[in-house]
Protein backbone atom coordinates (compact mmCIF):
# COMPACT_ATOMS: atom_id res chain seq x y z
CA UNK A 1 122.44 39.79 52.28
CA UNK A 2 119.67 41.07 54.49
CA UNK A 3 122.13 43.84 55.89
CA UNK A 4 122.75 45.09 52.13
CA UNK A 5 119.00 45.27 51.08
CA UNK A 6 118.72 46.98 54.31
CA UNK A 7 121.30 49.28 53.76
CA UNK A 8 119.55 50.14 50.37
CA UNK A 9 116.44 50.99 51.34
CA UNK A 10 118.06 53.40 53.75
CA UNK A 11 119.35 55.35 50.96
CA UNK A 12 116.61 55.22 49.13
CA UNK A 13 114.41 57.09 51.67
CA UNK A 14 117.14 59.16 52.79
CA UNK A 15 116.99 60.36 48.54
CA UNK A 16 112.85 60.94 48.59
CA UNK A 17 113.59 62.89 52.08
CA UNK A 18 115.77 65.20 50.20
CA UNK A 19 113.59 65.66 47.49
CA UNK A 20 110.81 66.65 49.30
CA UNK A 21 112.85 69.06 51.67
CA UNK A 22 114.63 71.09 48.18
CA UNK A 23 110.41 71.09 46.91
CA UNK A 24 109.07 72.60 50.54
CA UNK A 25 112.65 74.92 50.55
CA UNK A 26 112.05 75.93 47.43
CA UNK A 27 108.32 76.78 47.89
CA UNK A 28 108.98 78.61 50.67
CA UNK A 29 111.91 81.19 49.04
CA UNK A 30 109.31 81.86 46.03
CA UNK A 31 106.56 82.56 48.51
CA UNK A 32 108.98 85.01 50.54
CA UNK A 33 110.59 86.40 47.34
CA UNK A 34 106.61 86.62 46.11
CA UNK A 35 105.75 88.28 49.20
CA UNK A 36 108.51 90.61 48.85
CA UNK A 37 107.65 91.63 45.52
CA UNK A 38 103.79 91.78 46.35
CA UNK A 39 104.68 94.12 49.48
CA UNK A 40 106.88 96.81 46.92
CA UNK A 41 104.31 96.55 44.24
CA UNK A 42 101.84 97.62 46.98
CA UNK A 43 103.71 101.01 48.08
CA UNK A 44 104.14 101.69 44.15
CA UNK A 45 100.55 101.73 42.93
CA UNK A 46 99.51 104.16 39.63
CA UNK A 47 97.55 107.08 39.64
CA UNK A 48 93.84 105.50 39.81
CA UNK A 49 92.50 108.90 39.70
CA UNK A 50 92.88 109.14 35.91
CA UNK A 51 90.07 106.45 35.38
CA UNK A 52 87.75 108.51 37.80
CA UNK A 53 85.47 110.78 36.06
CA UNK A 54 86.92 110.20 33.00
CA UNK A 55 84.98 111.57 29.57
CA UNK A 56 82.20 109.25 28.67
CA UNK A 57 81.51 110.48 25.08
CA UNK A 58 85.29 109.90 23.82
CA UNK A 59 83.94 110.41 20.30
CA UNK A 60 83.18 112.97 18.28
CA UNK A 61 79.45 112.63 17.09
CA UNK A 62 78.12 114.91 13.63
CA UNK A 63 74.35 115.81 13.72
CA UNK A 64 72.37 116.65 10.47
CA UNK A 65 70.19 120.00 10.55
CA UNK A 66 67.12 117.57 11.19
CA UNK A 67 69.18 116.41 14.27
CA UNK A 68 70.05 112.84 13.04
CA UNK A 69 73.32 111.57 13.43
CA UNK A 70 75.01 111.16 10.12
CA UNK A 71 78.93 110.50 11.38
CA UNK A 72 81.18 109.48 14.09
CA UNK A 73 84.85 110.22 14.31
CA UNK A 74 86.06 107.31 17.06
CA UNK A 75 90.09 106.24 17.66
CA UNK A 76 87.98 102.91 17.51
CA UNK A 77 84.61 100.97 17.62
CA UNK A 78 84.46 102.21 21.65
CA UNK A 79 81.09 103.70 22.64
CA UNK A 80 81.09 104.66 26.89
CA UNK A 81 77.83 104.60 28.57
CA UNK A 82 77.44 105.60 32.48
CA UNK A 83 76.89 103.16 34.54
CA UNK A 84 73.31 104.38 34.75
CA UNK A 85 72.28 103.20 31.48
CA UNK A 86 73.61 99.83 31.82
CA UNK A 87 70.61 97.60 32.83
CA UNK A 88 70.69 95.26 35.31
CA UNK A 89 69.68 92.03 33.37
CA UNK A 90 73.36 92.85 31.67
CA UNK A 91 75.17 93.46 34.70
CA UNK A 92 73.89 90.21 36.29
CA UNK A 93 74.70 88.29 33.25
CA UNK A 94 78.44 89.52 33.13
CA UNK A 95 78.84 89.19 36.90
CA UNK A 96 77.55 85.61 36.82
CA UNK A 97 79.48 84.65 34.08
CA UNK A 98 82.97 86.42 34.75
CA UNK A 99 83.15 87.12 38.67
CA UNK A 100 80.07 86.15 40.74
CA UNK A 101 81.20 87.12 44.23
CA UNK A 102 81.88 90.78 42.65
CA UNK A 103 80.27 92.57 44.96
CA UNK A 104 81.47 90.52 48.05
CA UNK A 105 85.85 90.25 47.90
CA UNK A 106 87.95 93.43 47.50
CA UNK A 107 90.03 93.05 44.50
CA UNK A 108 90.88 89.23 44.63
CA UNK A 109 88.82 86.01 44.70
CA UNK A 110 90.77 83.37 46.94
CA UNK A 111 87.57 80.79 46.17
CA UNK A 112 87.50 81.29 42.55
CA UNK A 113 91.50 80.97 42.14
CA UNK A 114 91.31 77.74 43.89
CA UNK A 115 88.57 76.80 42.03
CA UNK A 116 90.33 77.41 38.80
CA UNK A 117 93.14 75.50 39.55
CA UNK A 118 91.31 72.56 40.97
CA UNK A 119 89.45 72.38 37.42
CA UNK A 120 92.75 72.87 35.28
CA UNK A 121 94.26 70.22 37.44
CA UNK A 122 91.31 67.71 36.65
CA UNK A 123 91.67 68.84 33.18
CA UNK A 124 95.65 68.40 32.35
CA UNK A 125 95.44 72.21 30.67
CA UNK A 126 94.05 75.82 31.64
CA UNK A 127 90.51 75.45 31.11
CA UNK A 128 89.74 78.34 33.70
CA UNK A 129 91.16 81.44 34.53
CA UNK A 130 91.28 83.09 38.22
CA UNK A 131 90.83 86.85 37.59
CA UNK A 132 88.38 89.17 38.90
CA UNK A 133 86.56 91.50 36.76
CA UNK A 134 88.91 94.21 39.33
CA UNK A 135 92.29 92.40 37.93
CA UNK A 136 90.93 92.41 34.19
CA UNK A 137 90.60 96.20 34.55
CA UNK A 138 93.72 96.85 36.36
CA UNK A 139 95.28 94.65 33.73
CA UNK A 140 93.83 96.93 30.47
CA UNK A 141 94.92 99.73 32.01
CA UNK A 142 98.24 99.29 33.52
CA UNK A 143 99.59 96.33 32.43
CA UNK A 144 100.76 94.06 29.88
CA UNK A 145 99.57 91.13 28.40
CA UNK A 146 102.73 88.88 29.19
CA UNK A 147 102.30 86.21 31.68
CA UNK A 148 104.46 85.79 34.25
CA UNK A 149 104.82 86.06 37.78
CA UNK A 150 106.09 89.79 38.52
CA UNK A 151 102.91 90.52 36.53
CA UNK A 152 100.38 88.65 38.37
CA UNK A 153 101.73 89.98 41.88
CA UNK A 154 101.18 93.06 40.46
CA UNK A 155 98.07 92.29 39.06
CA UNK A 156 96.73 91.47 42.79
CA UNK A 157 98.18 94.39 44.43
CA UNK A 158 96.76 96.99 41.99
CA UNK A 159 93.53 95.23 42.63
CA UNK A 160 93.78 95.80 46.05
CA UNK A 161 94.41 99.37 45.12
CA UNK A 162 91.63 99.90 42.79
CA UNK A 163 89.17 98.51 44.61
CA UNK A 164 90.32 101.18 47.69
CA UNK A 165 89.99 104.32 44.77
CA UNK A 166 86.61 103.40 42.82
CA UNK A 167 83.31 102.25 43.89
CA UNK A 168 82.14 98.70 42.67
CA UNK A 169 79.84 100.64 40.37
CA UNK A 170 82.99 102.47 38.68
CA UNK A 171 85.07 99.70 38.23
CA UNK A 172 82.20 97.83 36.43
CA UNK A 173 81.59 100.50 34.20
CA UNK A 174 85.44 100.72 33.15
CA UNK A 175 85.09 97.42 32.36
CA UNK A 176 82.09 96.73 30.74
CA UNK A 177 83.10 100.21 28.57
CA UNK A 178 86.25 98.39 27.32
CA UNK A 179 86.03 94.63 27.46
CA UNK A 180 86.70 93.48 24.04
CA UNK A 181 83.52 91.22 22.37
CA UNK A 182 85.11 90.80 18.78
CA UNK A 183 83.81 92.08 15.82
CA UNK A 184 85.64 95.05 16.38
CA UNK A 185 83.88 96.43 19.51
CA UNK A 186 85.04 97.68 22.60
CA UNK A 187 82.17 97.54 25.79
CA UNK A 188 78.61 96.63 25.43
CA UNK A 189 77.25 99.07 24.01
CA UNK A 190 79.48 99.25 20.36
CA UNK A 191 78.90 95.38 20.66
CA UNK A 192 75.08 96.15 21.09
CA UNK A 193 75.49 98.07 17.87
CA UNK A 194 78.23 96.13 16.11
CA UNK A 195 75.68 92.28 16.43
CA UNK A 196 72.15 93.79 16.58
CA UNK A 197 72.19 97.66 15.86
CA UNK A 198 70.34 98.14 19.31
CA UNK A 199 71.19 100.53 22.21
CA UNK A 200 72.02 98.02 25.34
CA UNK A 201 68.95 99.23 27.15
CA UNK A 202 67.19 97.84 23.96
CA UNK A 203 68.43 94.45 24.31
CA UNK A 204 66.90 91.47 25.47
CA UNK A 205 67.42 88.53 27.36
CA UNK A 206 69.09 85.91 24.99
CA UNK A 207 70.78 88.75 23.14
CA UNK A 208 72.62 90.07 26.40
CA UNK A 209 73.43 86.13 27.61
CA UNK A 210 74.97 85.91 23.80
CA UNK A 211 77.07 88.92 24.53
CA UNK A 212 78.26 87.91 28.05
CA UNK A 213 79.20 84.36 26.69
CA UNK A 214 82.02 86.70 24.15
CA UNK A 215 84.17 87.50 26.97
CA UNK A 216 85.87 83.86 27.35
CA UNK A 217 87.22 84.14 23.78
CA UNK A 218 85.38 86.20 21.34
CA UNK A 219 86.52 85.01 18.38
CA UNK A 220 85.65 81.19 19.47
CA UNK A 221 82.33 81.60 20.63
CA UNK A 222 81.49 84.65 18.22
CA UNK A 223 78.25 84.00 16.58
CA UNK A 224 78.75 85.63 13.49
CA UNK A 225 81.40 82.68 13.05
CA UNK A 226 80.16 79.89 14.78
CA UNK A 227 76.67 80.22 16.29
CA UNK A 228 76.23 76.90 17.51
CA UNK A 229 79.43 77.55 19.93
CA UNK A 230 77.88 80.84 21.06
CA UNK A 231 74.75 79.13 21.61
CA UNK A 232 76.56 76.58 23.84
CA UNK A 233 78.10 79.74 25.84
CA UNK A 234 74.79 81.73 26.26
CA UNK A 235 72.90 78.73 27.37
CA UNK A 236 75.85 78.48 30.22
CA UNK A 237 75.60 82.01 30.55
CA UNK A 238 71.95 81.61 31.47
CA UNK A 239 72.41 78.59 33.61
CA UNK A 240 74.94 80.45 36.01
CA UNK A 241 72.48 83.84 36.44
CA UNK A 242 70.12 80.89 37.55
CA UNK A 243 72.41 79.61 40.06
CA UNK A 244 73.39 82.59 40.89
CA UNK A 245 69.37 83.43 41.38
CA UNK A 246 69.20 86.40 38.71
CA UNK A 247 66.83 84.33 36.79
CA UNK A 248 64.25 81.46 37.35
CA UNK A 249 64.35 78.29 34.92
CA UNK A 250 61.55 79.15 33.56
CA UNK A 251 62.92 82.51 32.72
CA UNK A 252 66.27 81.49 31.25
CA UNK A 253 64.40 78.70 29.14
CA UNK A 254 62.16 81.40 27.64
CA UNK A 255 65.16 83.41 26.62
CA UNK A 256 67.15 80.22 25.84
CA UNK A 257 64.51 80.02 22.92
CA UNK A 258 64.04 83.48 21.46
CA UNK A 259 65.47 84.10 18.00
CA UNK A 260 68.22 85.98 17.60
CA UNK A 261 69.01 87.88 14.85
CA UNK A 262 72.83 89.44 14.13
CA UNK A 263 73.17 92.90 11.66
CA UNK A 264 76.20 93.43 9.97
CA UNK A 265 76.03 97.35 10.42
CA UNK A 266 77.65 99.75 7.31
CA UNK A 267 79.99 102.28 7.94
CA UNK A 268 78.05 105.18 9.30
CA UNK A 269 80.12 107.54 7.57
CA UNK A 270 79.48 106.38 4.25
CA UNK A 271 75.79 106.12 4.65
CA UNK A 272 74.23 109.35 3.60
CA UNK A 273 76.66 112.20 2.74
CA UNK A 274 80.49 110.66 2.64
CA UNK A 275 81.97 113.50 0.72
CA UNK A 276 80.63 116.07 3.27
CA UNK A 277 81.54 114.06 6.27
CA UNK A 278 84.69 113.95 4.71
CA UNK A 279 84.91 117.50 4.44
CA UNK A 280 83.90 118.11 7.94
CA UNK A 281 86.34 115.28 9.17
CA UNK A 282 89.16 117.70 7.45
CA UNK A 283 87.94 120.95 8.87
CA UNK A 284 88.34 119.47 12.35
CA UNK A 285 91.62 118.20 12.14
CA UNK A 286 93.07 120.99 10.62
CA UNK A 287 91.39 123.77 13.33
CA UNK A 288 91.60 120.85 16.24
CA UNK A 289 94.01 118.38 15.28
CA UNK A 290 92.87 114.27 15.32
CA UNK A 291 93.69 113.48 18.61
CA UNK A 292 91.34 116.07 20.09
CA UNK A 293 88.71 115.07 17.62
CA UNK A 294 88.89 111.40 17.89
CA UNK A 295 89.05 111.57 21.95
CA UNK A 296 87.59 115.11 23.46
CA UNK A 297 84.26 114.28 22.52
CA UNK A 298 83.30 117.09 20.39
CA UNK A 299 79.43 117.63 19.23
CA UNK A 300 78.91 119.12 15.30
CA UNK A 301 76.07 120.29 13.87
CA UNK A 302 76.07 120.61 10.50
CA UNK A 303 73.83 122.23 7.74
CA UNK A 304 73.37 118.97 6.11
CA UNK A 305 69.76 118.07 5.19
CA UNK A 306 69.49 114.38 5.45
CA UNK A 307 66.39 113.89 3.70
CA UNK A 308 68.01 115.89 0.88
CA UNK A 309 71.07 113.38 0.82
CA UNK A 310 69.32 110.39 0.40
CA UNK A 311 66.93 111.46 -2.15
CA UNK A 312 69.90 112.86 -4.11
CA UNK A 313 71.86 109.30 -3.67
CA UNK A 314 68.58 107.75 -4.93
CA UNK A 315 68.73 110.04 -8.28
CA UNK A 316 72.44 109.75 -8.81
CA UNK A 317 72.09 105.69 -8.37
CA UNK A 318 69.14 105.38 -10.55
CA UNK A 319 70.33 107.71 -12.65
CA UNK A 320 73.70 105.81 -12.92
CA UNK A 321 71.97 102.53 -13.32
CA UNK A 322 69.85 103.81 -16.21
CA UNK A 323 72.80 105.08 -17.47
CA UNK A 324 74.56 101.63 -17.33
CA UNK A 325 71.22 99.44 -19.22
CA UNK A 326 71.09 101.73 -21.95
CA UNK A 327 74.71 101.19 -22.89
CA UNK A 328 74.75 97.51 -22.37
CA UNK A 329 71.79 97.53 -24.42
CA UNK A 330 73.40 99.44 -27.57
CA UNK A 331 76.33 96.75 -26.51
CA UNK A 332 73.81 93.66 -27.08
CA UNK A 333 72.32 95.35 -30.28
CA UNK A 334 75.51 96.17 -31.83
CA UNK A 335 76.96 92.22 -30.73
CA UNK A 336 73.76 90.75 -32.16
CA UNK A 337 73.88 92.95 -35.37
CA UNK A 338 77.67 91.83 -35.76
CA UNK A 339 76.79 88.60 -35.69
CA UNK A 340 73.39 88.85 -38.20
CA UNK A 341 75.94 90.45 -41.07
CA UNK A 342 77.96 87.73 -40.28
């Protein structure tokens, strides 16, 4: 009896020893395969020169005769900025809140990978994601959105690559000219518009921890939909530029409690002279073609006196509404008459 239970628990080791060999086997043939793949995605980077340089005012922009801009022809709600004009305050707040050892690892943050999986582990579900603010860029502009492995090997190596190509100062501006922060917008400055109708170099501090705390999951923390979520965000938002010493607690407690306050902006088009626009919109695609007029960035100055427009909008709207009372006032008269005879 003893031999048999002995006999057993032979096998039943010898079964766990197999397991664990086929697990540490099998680990090692995806790490060589991975390797494999990394090292030919390497040699077969794309042409990073395209995003060098590249045209900052990708929008065509119409001018009144008084100088005031009265249109904009955009592919979509994508305003690029230089780098230059991006102020710091925003740049800190992004870099603390997306990648804060930017400026320190060259395409690929081992720490922050093994932090995220460390905190999806303790969480049961992917509560953190790994990627540099290098690998969101590469992954806008030459990849897909798919996840799966052959994608995030090359997601790493074109890192590497980029990060060889551009300066630190180009790559954030690619990606703080594109990063999507809902409401339509594309980059900081069409979301500086888009939520507060401000230039970014107008904004202040709670308004650019608001629009750092988008990036996560702009819909979710958007605070057009739900502000108290977006005020959870921008308070972390401000606690990690304190940690990360871009701000003192005093500091991010001020801004914590400044009032915010969102705009809804109109169509710019539609604002002061539509039909015109319109007219000037057609001209340009017919001489130019749309492509070349939504993307070459094209300046127009028109003969269009603003102040002209909107005093003319103001008679044909009050006249209109005059219009309108008079005959719903012979309406009511002839209605209460009707009803007198009656």
């Amino acid at each position: 009896m003893e031999e048999q239970i002995h006999i057993r628990e032979r096998g039943k080791k010898g079964w766990t020893f197999y397991v664990i060999y086929s697990l540490i086997l099998s680990g090692l043939v995806l790490l060589i395969f991975g390797g494999l793949l990394f090292f030919y995605y390497s040699h077969r980077l794309p042409d990073f020169s395209s995003l060098k340089g590249g045209n900052l005012n990708a929008y065509s922009i119409i001018y009144s005769e008084e100088d005031e801009v009265i249109g904009k022809f955009l592919m979509d709600n994508r305003i690029p900025i230089s780098y230059e004009q991006i102020p710091k305050p925003l740049v800190n707040a992004f870099i603390a809140a997306e990648d804060a050892d930017f400026f320190q690892h060259k395409g690929v943050d081992y720490k922050g990978i093994l932090r995220a999986m460390f905190k999806n582990f303790l969480a049961g579900r992917i509560v953190q994601g790994g990627s540099t603010i290098t690998q969101q860029v590469t992954k806008t502009f030459f990849l897909t959105p798919k996840r799966s492995l052959t994608r995030k090997l090359k997601e790493v190596a074109y890192a590497f690559g980029l990060e060889q190509n551009l300066t630190k100062e180009e790559i954030l501006a690619l990606y703080l000219n594109n990063i999507y922060l809902g409401n339509g917008a594309y980059g900081v400055e069409a979301a500086a518009d888009s939520y507060f109708n401000k230039r970014v170099e107008q904004l202040n501090l709670a308004e650019v921890a608001m629009m750092a705390g988008l990036v996560k999951a702009p819909s979710r923390y958007s605070p057009l939909l739900n502000f108290q979520r977006a005020k959870e965000r921008q308070r972390y938002v401000l606690k990690r530029m304190v940690e990360e010493q871009y701000l003192s607690p005093p500091q991010a407690q001020a801004a914590e409690q400044l009032p915010l306050v969102f705009t809804r902006t109109s169509d710019l088009n539609g604002a002061i002279a539509p039909h015109l626009i319109d007219m000037v919109r057609k001209f340009l695609y017919q001489n130019y073609g749309s492509d070349f007029v939504l993307q070459a960035g094209l300046t127009v100055w028109t003969t269009i006196e603003s102040g002209f427009q909107k005093a003319a909008r103001e008679a044909v709207e009050n006249g209109t509404r005059a219009v309108y009372l008079r005959h719903l006032y012979t309406v009511i008269l002839v209605i209460l008459g009707c009803n007198f005879r009656g």
